[in-house]
C-alpha atoms as a PDB file:
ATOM      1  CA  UNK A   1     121.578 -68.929 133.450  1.00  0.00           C
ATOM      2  CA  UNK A   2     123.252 -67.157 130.681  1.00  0.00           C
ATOM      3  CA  UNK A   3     121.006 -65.501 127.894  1.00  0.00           C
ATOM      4  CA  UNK A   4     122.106 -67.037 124.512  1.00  0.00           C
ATOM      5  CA  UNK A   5     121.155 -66.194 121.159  1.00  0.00           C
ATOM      6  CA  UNK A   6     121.517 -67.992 117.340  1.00  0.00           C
ATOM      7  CA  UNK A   7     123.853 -67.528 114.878  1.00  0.00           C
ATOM      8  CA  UNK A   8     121.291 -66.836 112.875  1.00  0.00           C
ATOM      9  CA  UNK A   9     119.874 -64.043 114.445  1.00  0.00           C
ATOM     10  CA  UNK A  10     123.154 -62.310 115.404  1.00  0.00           C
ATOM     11  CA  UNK A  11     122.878 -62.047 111.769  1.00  0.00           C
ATOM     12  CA  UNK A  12     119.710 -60.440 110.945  1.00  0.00           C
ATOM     13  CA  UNK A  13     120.432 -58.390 113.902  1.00  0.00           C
ATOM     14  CA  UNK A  14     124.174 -56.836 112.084  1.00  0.00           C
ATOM     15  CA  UNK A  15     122.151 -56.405 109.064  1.00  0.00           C
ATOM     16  CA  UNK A  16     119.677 -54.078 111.008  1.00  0.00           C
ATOM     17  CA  UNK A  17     119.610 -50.054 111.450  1.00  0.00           C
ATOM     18  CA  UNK A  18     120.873 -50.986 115.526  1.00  0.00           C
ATOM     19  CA  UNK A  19     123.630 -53.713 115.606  1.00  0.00           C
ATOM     20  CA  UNK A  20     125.044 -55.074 119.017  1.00  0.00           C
ATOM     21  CA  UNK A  21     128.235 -54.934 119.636  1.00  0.00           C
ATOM     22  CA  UNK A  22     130.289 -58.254 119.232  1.00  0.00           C
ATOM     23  CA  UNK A  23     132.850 -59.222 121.459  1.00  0.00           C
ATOM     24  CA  UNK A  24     134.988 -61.931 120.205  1.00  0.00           C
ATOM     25  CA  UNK A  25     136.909 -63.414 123.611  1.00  0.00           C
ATOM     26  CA  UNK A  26     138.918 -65.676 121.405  1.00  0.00           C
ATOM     27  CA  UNK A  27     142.588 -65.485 122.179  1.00  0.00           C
ATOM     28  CA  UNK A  28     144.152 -62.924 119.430  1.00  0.00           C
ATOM     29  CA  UNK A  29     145.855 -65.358 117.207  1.00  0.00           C
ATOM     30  CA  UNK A  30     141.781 -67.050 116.883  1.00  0.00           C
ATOM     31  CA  UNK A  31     140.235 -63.639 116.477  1.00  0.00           C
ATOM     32  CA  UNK A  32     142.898 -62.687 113.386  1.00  0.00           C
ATOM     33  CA  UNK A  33     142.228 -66.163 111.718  1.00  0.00           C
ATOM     34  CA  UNK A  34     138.417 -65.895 111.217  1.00  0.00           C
ATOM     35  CA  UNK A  35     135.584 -63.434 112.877  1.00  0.00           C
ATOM     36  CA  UNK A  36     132.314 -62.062 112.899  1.00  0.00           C
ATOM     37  CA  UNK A  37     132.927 -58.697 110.218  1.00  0.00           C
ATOM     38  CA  UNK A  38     132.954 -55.578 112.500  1.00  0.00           C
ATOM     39  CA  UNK A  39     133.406 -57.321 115.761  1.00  0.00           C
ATOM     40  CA  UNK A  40     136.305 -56.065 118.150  1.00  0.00           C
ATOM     41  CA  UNK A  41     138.643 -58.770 120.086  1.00  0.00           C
ATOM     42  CA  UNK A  42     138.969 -58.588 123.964  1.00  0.00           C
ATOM     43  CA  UNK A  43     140.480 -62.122 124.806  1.00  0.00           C
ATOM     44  CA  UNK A  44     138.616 -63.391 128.109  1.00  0.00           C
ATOM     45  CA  UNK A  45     141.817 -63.659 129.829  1.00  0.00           C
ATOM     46  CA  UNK A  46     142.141 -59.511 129.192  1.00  0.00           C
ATOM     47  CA  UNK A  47     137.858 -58.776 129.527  1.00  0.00           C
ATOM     48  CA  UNK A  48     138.245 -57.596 133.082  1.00  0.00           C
ATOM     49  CA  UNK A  49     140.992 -55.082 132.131  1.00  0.00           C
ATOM     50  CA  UNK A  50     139.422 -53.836 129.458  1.00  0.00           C
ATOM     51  CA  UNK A  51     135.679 -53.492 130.407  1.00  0.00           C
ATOM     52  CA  UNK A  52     135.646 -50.020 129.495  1.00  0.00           C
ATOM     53  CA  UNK A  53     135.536 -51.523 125.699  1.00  0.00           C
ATOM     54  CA  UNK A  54     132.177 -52.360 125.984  1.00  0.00           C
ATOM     55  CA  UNK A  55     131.137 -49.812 128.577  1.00  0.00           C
ATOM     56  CA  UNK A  56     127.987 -47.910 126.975  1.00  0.00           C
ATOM     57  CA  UNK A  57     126.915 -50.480 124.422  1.00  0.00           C
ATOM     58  CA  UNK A  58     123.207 -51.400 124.808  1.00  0.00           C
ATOM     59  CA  UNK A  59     123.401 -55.070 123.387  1.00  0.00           C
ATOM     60  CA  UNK A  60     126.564 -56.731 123.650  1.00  0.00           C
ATOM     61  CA  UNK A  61     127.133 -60.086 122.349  1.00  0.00           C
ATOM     62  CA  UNK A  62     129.955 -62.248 123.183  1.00  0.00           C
ATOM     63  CA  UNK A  63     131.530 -64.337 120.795  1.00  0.00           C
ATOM     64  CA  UNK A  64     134.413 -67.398 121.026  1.00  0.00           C
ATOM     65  CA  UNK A  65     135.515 -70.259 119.133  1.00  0.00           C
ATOM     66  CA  UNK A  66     132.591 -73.024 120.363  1.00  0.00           C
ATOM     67  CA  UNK A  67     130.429 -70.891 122.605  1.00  0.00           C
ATOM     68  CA  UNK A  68     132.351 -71.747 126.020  1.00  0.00           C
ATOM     69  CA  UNK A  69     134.651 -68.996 126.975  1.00  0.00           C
ATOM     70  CA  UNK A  70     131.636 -66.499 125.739  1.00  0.00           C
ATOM     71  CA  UNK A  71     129.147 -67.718 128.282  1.00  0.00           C
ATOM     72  CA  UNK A  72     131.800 -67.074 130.859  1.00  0.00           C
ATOM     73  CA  UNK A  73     132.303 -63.541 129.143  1.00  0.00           C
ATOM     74  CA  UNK A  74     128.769 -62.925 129.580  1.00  0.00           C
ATOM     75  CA  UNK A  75     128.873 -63.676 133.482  1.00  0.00           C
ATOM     76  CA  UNK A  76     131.608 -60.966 133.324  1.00  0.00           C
ATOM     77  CA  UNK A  77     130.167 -58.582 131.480  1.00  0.00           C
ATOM     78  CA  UNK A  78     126.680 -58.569 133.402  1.00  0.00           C
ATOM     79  CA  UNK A  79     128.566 -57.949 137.011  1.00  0.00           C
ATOM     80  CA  UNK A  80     130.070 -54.764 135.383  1.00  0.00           C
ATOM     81  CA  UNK A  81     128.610 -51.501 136.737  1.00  0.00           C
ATOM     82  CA  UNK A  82     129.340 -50.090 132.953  1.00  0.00           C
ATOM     83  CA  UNK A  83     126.512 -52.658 131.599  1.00  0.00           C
ATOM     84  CA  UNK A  84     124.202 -52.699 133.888  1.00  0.00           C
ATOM     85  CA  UNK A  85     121.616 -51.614 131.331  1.00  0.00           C
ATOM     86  CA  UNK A  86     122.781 -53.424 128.575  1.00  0.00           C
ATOM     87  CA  UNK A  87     121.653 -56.331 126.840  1.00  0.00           C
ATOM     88  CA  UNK A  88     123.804 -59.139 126.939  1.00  0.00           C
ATOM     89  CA  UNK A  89     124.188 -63.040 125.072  1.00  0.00           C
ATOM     90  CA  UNK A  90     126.178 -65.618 124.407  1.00  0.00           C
ATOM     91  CA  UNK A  91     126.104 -66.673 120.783  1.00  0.00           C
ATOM     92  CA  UNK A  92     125.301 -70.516 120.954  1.00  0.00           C
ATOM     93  CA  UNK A  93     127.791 -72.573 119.264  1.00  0.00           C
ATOM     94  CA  UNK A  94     130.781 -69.988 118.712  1.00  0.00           C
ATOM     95  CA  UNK A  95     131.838 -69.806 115.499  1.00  0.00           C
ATOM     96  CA  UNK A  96     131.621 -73.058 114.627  1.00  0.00           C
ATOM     97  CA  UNK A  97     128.115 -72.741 114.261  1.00  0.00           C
ATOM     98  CA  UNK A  98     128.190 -69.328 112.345  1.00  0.00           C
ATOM     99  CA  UNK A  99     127.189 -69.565 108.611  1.00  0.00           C
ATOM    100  CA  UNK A 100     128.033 -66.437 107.742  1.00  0.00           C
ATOM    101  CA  UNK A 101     130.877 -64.584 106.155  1.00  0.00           C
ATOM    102  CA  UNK A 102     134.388 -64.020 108.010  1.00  0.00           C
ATOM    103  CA  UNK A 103     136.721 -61.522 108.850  1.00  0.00           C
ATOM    104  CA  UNK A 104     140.356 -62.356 109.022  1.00  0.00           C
ATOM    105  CA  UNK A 105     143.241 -60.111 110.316  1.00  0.00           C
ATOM    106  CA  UNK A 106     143.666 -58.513 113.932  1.00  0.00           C
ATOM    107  CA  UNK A 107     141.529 -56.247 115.588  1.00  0.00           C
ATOM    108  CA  UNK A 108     142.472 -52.682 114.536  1.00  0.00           C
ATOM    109  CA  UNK A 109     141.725 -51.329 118.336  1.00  0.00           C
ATOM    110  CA  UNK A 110     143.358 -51.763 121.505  1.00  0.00           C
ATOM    111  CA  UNK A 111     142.560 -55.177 122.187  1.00  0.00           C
ATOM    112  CA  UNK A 112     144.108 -55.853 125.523  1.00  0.00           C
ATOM    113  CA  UNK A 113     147.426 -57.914 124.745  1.00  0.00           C
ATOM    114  CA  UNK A 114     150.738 -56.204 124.848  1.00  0.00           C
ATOM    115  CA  UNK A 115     152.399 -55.691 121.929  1.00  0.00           C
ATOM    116  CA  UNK A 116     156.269 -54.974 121.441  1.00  0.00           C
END
């Protein structure tokens, strides 16, 4: 079973001295039309080639449109040697259940996708 956690609380938690690290798995042309602020975009279809994004972090949490690709991010994530120690969740309901503000634009890091 995959560890989830609220909207609500991924919220106090990015207000706090210690915020996890948000992965939003949503495809790129999602991520740059609404995020979670300060969150970094690693499309699912990319997570495996790009593991060394979130390599390190102590509490990840993974992040996609309705809360479905996210729980598969998490299975990921947890089998990677790089995260072993880290704290991982799903946030239930995706964006659609997030109340709080938005980002919009692309990711301003390597995100995984080719560009030309």
């Amino acid at each position: 079973m995959v560890d989830e956690i609220s909207p609500e609380a991924v919220a106090e938690l990015l207000d706090g001295e210690d915020p996890p690290l948000v992965v939003d798995v949503s495809t790129e042309a999602e991520f740059a039309l609404g995020h979670v602020p300060g969150s970094i975009n690693v499309p699912l279809s990319n997570l495996v080639s790009h593991l060394d994004r979130v390599a390190g972090a102590e509490h990840v949490v993974a992040v996609c449109p309705r809360g479905e690709a996210s729980v598969q991010a998490v299975r990921l994530l947890s089998a990677y040697e790089g995260t072993e120690d880290a704290r991982i969740e799903s946030m239930a309901g995706g964006l659609a259940a997030w109340d709080g503000p938005l980002e919009e634009g692309l990711d301003t890091g390597a995100n995984g996708d080719e560009r030309s």
